[in-house]
N, C-alpha and C. Protein backbone atom coordinates (compact mmCIF):
# COMPACT_ATOMS: atom_id res chain seq x y z
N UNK A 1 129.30 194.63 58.78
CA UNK A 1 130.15 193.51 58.47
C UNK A 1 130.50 193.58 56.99
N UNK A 2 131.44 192.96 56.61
CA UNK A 2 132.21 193.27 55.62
C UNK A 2 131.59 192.13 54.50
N UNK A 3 131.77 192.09 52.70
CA UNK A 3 131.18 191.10 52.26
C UNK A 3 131.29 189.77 52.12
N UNK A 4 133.46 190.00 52.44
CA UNK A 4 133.53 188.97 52.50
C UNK A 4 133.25 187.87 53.85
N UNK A 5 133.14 188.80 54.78
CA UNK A 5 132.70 187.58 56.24
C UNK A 5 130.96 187.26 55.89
N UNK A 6 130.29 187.99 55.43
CA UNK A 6 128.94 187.79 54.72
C UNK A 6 128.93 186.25 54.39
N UNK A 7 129.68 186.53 53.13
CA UNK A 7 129.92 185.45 52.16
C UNK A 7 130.37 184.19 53.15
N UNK A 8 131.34 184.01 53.64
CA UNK A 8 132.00 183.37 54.71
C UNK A 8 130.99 182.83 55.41
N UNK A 9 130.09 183.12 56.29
CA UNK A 9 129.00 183.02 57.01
C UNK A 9 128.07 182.40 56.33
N UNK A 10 127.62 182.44 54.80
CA UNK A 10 126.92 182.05 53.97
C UNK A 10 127.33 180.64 53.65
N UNK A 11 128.31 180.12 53.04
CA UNK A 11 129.25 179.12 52.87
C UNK A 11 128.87 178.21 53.72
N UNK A 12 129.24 178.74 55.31
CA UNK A 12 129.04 177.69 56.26
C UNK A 12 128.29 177.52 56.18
N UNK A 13 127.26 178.35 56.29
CA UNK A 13 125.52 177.53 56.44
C UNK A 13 125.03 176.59 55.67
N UNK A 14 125.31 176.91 54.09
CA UNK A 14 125.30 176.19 53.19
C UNK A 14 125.66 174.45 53.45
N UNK A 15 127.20 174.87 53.68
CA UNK A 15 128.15 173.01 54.42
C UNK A 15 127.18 172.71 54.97
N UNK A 16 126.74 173.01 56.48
CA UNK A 16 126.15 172.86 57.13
C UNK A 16 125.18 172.21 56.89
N UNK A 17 124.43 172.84 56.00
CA UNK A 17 122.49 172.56 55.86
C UNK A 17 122.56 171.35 55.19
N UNK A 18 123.43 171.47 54.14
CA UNK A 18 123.65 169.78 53.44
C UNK A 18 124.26 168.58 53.69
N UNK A 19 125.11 169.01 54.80
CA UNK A 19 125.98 167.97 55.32
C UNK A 19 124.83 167.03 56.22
N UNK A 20 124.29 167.78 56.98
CA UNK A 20 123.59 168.12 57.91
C UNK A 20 122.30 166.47 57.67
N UNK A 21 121.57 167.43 56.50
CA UNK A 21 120.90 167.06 55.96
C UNK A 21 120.74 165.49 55.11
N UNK A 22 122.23 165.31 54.98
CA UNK A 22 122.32 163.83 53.95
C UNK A 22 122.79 163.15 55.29
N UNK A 23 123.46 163.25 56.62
CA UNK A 23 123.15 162.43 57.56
C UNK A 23 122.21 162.16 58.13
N UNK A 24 120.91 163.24 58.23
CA UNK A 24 119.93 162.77 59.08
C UNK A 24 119.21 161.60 58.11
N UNK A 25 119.53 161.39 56.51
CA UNK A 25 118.85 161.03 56.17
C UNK A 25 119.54 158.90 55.96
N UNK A 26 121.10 159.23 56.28
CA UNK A 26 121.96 157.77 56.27
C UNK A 26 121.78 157.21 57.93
N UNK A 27 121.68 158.08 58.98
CA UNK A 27 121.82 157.73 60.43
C UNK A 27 120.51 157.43 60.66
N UNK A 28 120.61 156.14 61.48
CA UNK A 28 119.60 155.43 62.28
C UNK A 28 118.93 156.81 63.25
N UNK A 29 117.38 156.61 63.47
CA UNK A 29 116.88 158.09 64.42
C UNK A 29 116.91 157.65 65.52
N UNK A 30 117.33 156.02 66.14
CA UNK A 30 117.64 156.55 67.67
C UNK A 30 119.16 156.49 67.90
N UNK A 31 119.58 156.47 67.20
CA UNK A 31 121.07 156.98 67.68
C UNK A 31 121.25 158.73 68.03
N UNK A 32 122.63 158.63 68.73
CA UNK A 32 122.63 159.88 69.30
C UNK A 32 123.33 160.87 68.20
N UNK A 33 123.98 160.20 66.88
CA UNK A 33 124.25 161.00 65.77
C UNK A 33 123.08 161.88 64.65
N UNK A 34 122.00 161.12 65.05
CA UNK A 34 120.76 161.43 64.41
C UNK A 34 120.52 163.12 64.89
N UNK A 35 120.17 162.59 66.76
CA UNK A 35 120.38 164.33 67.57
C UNK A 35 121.46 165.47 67.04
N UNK A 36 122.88 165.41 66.99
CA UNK A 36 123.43 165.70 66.79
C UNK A 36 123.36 166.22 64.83
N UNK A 37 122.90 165.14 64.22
CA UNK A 37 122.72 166.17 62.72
C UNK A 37 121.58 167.02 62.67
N UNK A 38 120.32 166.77 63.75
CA UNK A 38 119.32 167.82 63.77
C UNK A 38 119.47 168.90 64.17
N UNK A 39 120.37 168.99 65.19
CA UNK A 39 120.54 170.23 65.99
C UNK A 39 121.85 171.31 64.85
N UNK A 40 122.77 170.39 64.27
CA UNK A 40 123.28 170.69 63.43
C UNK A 40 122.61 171.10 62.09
N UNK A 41 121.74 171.16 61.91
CA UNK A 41 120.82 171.68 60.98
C UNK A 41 120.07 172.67 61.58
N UNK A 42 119.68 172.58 62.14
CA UNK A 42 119.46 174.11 63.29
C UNK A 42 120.23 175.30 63.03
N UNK A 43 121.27 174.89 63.40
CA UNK A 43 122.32 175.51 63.41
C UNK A 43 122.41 176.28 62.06
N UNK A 44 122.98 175.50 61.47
CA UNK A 44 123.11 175.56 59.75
C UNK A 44 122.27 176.58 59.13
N UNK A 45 120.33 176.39 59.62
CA UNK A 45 119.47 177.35 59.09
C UNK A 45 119.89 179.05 59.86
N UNK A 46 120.06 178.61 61.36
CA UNK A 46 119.90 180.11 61.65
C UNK A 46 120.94 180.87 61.45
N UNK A 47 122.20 180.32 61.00
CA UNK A 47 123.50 181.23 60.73
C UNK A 47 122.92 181.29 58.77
N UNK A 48 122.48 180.64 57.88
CA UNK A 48 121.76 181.26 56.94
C UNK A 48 120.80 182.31 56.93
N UNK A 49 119.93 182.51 57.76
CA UNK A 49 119.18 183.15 58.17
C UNK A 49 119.66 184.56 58.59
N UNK A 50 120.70 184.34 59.65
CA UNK A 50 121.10 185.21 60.48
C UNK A 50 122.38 186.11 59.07
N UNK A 51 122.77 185.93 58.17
CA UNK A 51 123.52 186.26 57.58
C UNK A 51 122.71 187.03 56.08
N UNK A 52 121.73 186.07 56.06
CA UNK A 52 121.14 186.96 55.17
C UNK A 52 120.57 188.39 55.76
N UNK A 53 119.76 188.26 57.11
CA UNK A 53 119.28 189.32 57.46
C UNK A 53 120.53 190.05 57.60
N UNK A 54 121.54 190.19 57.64
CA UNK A 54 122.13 190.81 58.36
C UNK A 54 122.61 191.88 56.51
N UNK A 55 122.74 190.70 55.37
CA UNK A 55 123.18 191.37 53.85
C UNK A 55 121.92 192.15 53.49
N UNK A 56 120.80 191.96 54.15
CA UNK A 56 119.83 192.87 53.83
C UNK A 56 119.61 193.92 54.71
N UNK A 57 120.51 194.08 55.69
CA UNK A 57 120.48 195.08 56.61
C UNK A 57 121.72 196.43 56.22
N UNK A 58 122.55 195.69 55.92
CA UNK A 58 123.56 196.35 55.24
C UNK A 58 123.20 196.86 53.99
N UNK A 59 122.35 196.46 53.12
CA UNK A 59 122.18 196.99 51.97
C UNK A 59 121.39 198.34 51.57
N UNK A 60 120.79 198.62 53.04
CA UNK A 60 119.75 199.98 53.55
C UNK A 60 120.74 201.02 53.49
């Protein structure tokens, strides 16, 4: 993969993890937006995750 979809991939996760993150912390936890920013933080980590492994795979 190329650096800039890297980068791209990185970004989102980033949005993601913080967006993510400052709702779970404004939304009531039994609402169903609460579910929805956790799983969205999920999300968020493993496309960080998944993008780094992938810039350290490329870098071999």
């Amino acid at each position: 993969m190329s650096g800039d979809g890297l980068k791209l991939f990185l970004r989102a996760g980033v949005f993601l993890v913080i967006i993510s993150l400052l709702l779970i912390l404004l939304v009531p936890r039994e609402s169903a937006e609460f579910v929805v920013s956790v799983l969205s933080l999920v999300i968020g980590l493993l496309l960080l995750g998944l993008s780094l492994l992938a810039h350290l795979w490329g870098r071999r």
